[in-house]
Protein backbone atom coordinates (compact mmCIF):
# COMPACT_ATOMS: atom_id res chain seq x y z
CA UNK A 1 -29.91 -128.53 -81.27
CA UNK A 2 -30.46 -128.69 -77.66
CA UNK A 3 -33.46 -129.58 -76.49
CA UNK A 4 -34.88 -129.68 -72.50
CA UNK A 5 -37.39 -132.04 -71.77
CA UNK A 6 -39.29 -132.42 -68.55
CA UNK A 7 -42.65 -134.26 -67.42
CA UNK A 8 -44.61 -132.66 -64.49
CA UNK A 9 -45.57 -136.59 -63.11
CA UNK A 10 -48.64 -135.54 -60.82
CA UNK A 11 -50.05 -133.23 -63.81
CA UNK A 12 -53.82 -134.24 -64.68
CA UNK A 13 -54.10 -136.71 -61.64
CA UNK A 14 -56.91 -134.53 -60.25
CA UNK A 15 -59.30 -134.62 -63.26
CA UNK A 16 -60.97 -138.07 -63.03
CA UNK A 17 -61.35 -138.25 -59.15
CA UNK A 18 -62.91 -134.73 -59.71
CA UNK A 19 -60.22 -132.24 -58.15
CA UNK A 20 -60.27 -129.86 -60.48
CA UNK A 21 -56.06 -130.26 -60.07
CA UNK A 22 -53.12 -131.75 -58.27
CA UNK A 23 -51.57 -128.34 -56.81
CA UNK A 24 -50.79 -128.42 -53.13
CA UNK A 25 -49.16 -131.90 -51.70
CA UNK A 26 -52.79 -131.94 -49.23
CA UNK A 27 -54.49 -132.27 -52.53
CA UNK A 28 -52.27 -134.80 -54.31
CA UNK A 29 -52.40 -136.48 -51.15
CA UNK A 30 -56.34 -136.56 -51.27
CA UNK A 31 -56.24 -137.24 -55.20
CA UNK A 32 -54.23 -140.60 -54.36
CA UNK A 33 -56.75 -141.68 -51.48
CA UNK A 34 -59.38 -141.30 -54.30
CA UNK A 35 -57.50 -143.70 -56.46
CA UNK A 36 -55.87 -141.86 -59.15
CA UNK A 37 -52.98 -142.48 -61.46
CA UNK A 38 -50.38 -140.84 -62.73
CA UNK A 39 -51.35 -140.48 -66.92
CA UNK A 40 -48.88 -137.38 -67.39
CA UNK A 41 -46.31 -140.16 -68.93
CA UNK A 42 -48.80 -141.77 -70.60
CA UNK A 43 -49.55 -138.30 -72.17
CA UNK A 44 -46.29 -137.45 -72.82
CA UNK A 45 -45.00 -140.30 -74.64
CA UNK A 46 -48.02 -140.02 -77.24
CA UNK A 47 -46.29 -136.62 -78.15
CA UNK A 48 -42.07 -138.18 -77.98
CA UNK A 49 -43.21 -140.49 -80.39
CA UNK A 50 -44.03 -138.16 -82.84
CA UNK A 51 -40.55 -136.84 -83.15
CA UNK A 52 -38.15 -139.77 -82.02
CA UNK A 53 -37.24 -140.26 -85.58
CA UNK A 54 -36.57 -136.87 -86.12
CA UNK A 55 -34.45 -136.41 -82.71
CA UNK A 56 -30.92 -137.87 -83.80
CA UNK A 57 -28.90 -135.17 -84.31
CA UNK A 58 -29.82 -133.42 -81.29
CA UNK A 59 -28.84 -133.29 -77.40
CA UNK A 60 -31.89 -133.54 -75.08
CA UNK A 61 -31.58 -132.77 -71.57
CA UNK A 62 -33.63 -133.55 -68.60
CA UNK A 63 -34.26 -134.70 -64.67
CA UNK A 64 -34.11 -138.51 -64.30
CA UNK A 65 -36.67 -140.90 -63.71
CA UNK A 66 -40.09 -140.08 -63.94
CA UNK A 67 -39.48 -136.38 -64.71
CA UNK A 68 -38.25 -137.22 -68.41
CA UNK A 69 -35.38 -139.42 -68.76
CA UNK A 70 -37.00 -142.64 -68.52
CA UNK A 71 -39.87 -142.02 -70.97
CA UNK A 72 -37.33 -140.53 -73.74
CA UNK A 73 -35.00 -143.77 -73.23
CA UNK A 74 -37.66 -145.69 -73.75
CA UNK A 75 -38.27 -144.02 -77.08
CA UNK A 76 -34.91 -144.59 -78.09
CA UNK A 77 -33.38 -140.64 -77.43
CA UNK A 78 -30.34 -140.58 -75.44
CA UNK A 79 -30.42 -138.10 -72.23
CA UNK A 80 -27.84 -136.00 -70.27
CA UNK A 81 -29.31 -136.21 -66.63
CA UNK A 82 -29.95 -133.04 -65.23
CA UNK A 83 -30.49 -134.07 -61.70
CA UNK A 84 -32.46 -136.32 -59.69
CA UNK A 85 -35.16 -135.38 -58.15
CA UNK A 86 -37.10 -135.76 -54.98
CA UNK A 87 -39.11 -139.32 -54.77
CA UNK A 88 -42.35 -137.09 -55.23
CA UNK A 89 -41.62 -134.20 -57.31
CA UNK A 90 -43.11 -130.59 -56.45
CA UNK A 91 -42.75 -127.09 -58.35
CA UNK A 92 -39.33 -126.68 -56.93
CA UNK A 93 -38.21 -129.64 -59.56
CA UNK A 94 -39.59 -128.10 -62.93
CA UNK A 95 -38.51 -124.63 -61.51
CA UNK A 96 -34.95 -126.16 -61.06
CA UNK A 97 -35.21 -128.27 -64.22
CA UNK A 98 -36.05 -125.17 -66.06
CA UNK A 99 -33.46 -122.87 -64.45
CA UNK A 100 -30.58 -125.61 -65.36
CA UNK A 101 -31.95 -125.66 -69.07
CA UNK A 102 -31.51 -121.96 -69.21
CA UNK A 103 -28.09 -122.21 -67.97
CA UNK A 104 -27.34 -124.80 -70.76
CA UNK A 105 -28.72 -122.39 -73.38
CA UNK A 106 -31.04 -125.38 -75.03
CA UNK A 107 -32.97 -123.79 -78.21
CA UNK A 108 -36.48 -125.67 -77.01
CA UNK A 109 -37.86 -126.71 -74.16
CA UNK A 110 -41.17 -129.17 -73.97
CA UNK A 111 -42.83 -129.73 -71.50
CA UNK A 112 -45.77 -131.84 -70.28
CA UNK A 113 -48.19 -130.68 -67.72
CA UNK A 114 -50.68 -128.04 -66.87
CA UNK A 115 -51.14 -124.33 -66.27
CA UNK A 116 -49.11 -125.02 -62.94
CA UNK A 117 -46.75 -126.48 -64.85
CA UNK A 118 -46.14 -123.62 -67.59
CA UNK A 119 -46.77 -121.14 -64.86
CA UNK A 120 -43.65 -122.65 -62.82
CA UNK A 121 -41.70 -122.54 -66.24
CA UNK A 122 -42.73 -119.32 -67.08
CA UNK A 123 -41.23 -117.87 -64.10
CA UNK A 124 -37.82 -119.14 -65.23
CA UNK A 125 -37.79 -118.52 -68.55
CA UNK A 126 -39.79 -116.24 -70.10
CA UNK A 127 -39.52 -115.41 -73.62
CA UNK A 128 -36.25 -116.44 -73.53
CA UNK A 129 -36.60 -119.74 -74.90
CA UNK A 130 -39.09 -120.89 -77.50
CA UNK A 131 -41.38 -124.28 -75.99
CA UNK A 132 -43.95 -126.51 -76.42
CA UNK A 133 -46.50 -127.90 -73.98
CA UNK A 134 -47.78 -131.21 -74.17
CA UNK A 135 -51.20 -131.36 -72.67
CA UNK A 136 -51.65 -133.68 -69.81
CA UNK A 137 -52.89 -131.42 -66.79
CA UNK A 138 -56.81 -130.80 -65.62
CA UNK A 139 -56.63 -127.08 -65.75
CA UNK A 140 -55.20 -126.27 -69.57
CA UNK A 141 -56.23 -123.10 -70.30
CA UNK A 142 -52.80 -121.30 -71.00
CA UNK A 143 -51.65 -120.89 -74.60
CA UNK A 144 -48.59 -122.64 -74.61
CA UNK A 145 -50.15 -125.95 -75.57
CA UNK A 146 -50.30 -128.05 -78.25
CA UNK A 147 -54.35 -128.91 -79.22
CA UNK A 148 -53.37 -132.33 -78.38
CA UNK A 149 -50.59 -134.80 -77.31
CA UNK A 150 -49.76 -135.83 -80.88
CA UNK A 151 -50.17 -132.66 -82.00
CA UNK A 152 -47.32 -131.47 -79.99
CA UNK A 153 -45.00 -133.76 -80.58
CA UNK A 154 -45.80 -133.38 -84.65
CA UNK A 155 -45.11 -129.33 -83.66
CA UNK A 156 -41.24 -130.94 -82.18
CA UNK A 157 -41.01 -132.81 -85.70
CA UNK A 158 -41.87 -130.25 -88.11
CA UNK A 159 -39.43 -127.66 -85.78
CA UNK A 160 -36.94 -130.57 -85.92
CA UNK A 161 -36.84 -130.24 -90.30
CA UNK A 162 -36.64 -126.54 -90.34
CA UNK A 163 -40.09 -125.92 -91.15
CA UNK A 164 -40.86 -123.38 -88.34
CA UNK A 165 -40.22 -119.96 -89.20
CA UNK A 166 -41.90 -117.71 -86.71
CA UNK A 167 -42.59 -117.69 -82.87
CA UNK A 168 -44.81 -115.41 -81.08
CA UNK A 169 -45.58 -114.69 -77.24
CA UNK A 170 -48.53 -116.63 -75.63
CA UNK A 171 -50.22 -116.39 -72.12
CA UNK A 172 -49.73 -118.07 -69.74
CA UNK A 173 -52.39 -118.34 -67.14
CA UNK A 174 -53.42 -119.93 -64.02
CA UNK A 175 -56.53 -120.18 -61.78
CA UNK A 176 -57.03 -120.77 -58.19
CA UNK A 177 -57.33 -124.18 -57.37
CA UNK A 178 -59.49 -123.73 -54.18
CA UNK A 179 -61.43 -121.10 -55.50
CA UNK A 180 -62.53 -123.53 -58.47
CA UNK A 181 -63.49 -125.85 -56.28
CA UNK A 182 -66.10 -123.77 -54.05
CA UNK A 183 -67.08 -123.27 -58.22
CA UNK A 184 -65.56 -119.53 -58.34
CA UNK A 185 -63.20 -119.27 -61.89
CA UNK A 186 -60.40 -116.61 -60.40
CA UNK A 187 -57.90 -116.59 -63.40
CA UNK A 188 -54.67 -114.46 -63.73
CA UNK A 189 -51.68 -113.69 -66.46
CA UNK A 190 -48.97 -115.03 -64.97
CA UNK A 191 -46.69 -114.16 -68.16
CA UNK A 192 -46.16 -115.17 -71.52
CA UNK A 193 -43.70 -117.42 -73.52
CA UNK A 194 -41.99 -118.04 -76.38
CA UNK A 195 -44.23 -120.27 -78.68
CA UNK A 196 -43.99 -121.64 -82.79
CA UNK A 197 -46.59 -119.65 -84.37
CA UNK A 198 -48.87 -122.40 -85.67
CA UNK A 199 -52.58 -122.72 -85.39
CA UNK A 200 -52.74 -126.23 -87.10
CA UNK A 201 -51.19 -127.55 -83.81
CA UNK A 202 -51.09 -125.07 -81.09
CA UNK A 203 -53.90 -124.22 -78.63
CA UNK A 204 -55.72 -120.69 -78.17
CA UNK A 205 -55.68 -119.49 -74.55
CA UNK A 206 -59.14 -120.44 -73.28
CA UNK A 207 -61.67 -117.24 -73.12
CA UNK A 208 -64.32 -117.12 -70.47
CA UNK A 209 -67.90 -116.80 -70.00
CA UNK A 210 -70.75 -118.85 -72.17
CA UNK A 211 -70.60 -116.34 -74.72
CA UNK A 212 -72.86 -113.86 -75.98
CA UNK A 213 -75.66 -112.20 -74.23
CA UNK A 214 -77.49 -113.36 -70.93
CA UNK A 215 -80.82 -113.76 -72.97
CA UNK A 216 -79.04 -116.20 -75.48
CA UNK A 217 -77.82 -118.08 -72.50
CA UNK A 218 -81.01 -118.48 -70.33
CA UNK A 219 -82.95 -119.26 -73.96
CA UNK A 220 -80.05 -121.96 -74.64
CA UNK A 221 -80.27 -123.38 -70.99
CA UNK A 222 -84.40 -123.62 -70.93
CA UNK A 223 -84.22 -125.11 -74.29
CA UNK A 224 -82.01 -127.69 -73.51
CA UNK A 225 -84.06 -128.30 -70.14
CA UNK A 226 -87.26 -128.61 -72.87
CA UNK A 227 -85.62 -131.35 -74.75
CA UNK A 228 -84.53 -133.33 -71.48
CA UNK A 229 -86.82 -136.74 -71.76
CA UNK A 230 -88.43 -138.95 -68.45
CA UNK A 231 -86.75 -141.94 -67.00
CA UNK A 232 -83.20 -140.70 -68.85
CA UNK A 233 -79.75 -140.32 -66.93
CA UNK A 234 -78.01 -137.17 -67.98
CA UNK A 235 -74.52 -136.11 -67.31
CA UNK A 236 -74.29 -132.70 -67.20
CA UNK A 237 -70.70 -131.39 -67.92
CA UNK A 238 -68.85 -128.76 -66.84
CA UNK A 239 -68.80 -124.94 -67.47
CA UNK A 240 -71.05 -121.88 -66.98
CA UNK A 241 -72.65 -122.54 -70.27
CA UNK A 242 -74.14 -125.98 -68.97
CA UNK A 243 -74.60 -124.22 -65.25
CA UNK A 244 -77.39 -122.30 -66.46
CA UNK A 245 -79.39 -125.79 -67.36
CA UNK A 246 -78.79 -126.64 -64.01
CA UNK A 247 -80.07 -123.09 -62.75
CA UNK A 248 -83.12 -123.65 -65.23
CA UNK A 249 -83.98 -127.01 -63.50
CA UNK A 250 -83.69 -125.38 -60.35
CA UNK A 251 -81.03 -127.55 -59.13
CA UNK A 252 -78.19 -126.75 -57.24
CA UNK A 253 -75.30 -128.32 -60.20
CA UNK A 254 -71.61 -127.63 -60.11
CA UNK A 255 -70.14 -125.33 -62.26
CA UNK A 256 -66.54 -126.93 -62.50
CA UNK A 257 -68.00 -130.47 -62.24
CA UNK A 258 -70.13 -133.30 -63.48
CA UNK A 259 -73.59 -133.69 -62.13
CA UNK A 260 -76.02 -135.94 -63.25
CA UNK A 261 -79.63 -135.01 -63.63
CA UNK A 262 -82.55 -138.03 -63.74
CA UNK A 263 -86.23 -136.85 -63.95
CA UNK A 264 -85.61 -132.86 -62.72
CA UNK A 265 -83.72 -134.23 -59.90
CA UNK A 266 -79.85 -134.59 -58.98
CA UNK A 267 -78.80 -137.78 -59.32
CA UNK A 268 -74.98 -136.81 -58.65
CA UNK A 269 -73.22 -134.17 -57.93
CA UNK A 270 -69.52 -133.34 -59.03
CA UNK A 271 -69.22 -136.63 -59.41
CA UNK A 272 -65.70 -138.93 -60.24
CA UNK A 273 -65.21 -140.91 -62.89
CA UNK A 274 -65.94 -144.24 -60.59
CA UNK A 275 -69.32 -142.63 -59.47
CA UNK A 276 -70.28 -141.69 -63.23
CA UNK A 277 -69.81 -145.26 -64.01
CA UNK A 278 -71.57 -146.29 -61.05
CA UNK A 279 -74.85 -144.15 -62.16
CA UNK A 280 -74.65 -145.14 -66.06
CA UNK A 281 -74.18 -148.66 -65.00
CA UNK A 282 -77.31 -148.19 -63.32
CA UNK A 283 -79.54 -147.75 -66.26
CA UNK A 284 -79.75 -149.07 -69.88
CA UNK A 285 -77.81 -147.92 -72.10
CA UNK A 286 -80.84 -146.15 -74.65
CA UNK A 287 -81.17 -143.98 -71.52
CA UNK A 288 -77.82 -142.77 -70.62
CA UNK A 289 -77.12 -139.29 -72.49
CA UNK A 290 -74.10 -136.64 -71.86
CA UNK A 291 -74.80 -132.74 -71.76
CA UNK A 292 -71.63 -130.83 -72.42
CA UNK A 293 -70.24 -128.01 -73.91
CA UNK A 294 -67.48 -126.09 -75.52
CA UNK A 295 -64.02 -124.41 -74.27
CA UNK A 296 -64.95 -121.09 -75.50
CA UNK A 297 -62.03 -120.23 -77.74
CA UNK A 298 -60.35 -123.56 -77.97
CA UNK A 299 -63.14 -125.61 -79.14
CA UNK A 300 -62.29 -128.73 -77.06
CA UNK A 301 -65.05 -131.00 -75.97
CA UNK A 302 -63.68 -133.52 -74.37
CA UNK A 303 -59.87 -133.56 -72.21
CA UNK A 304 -59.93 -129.61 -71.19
CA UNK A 305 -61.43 -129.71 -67.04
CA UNK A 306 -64.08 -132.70 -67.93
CA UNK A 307 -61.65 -135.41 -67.19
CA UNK A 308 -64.36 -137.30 -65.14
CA UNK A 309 -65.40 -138.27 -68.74
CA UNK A 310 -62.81 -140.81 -69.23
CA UNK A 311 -63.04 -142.89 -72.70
CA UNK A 312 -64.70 -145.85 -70.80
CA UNK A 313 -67.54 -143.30 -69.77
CA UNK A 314 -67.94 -141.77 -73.13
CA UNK A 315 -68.06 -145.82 -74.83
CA UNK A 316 -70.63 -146.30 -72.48
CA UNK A 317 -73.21 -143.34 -73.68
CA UNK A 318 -74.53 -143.62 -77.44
CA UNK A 319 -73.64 -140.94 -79.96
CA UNK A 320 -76.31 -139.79 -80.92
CA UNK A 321 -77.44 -139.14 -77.43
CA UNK A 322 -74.12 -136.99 -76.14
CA UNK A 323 -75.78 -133.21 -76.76
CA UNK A 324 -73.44 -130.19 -77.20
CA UNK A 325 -74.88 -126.65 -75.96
CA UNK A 326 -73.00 -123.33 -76.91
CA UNK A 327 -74.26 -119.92 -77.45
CA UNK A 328 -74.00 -118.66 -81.11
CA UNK A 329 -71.20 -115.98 -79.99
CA UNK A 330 -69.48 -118.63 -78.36
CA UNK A 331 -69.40 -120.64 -81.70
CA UNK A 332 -68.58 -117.35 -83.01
CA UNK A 333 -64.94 -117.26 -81.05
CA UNK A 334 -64.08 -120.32 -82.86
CA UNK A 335 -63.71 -118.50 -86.14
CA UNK A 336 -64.46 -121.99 -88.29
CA UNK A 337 -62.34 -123.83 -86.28
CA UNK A 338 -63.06 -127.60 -85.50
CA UNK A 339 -64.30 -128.78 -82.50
CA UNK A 340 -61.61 -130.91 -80.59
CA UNK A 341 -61.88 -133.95 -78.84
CA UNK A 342 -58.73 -135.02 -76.53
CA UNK A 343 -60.26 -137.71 -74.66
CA UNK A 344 -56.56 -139.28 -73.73
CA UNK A 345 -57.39 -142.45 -76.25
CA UNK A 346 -56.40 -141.37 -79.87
CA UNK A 347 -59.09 -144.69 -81.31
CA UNK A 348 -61.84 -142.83 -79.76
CA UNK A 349 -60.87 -139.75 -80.44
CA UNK A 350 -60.88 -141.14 -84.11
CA UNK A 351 -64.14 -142.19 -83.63
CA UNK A 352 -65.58 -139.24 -82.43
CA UNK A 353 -64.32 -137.92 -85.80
CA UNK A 354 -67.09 -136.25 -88.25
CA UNK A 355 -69.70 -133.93 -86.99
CA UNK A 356 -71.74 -133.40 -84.41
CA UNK A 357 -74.92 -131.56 -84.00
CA UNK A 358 -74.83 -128.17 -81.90
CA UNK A 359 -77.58 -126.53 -80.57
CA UNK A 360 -77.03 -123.02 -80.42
CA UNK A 361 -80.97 -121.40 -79.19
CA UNK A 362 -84.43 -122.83 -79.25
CA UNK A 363 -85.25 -125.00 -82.30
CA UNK A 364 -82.08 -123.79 -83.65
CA UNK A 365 -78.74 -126.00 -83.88
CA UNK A 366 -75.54 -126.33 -86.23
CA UNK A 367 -73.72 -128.81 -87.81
CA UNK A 368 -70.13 -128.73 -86.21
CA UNK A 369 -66.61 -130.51 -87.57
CA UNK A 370 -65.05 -132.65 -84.62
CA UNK A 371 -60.98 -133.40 -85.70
């Protein structure tokens, strides 16, 4: 079988210095003032790992360097270079990447990036070949990932032994980056592709809004406020779910950020993952809790546009005082399905195993699976 593989390197360098994304070269340009690092790689080899066993009898094909071939040489699979390309890689690369694949006729193409990333694909290929995203941008809310890294690269290994038998078409979708960053969610279908039909490893395309009515929302959001105690740091997470606490306090939070919230008052606002540890450092850790909420439809937690909250800032908050808000319609959307933690460290993620308590209204809350 042949198989094109390809590593968008910038993908997800936006998240932690709170970007929202890495599109444009201004904002990589920015993103690398603010310190951040490429974890794409990282990301990508969690997944090739997966399947390396499995990969001998095929022919993979991909851009040197950073853009695939070093990663999958590293992991023991053999490459045909498709090209090399330029020192700092831009849309142009995965669009030629995937346009060369095409050409070669490979029967799977996976991928690592983020809605950017598919989107450039998508324009290429779509439905034409069947492929697999490995997660490992900031903005993941198009339906041609894999849950998590491992997950995907499991997907590659069970496709590898025969044991995928149907494919069906998934969105692909993209916001505006500067939009979402002035806290305005502008999304659009930019196409679908070619995905294995499997729910035990693929991703739903994220669905929008805190679910449910506006009267469940504002009683969710002044509860929550209720149960906020004195002389406790809170990090408020991101979405318009946990926006409406900040509305309830009267404060003026970010939508598509962290803020932190100390006595009724902003502490921080849209903060990066070096100012979150900054704040929590700032406080014991009894009084350090974390506000978030869930992708409506996906179920993650943790690794879907909350980036900020790295594993080191989640170690540093206590369990039992990290508080997940969701409407009951948005629990609804998940059809039984566990909640999903992709924090980008598979022992935490372990950890984070179990359940978790979710409070849905006032007084009212549900016991929710994490896997």
């Amino acid at each position: 079988m042949k198989i094109g593989f390809l590593i968008n390197p910038v993908a997800g360098m936006g998240g932690r210095v709170a970007l929202k994304g890495t599109d444009g070269e201004d904002t990589l340009r920015r993103a690398l003032e603010l310190g951040a690092v490429p974890m794409a790689g990282v990301r990508a080899g969690e997944a090739v790992k997966e399947f390396a066993a499995s990969a001998g009898g095929c022919r993979f094909y991909s851009p040197s360097g950073a853009m695939g071939a070093d990663l999958l040489r590293s992991c023991g699979i053999e490459t045909e270079l498709l090209f090399d390309p330029s020192e700092r890689t831009t849309p142009a690369d995965t669009k030629r990447a995937a346009e060369m694949m095409l050409a070669l006729g490979v029967g799977l193409v996976v991928f690592a990036g983020g809605d950017g990333t598919a989107r450039d694909i998508c324009s290429v290929i779509g439905e034409s070949i069947p492929v697999i995203g490995i997660p490992a941008g900031v903005k993941i809310h198009s339906g041609v990932y894999a849950k998590r890294p491992r997950d995907a690269g499991m997907l590659v290994n069970k496709l590898l032994l025969g044991r995928v038998k149907r494919f069906a078409a998934a969105e692909v979708v993209d916001i505006d980056e500067e939009a979402f960053r002035d806290n305005v969610v502008r999304a659009r279908l930019y196409g679908y592709m070619r995905i294995p039909d499997d729910r035990e490893f693929m991703q739903d395309r994220k669905s929008g809004g805190s679910g449910g009515s506006a009267e469940e929302a504002a009683n969710l959001a002044a509860f929550a406020a209720l149960s906020m105690k004195p002389d406790t740091l809170y990090l408020i997470g991101s979405g318009s779910t946990t926006k409406q606490l900040t509305d309830r306090l009267g404060l003026d939070g970010t939508l598509l950020g962290v803020d932190a919230v100390m006595n009724g008052k902003l502490a921080g606002k849209d903060l990066t993952e070096a100012g979150i540890k900054e704040l929590l450092s700032s406080v014991e850790s009894s009084r350090r809790s974390l506000i978030i909420t869930v992708i409506g439809g996906q179920g993650h937690i943790f690794g879907r546009g909350n980036q900020q909250l790295s594993p080191e800032v989640i170690r540093m908050i206590p369990r039992e005082n990290i508080m997940v808000i969701a409407t009951p319609a948005k629990m609804a959307q998940l059809f039984g399905k566990s909640l999903i933690a992709d924090t980008g460290d598979s022992s935490l993620d372990e950890e984070l195993r179990g359940y978790l308590p979710v409070i849905t209204g006032h007084a009212r809350k549900m016991m929710a699976k994490v896997s």
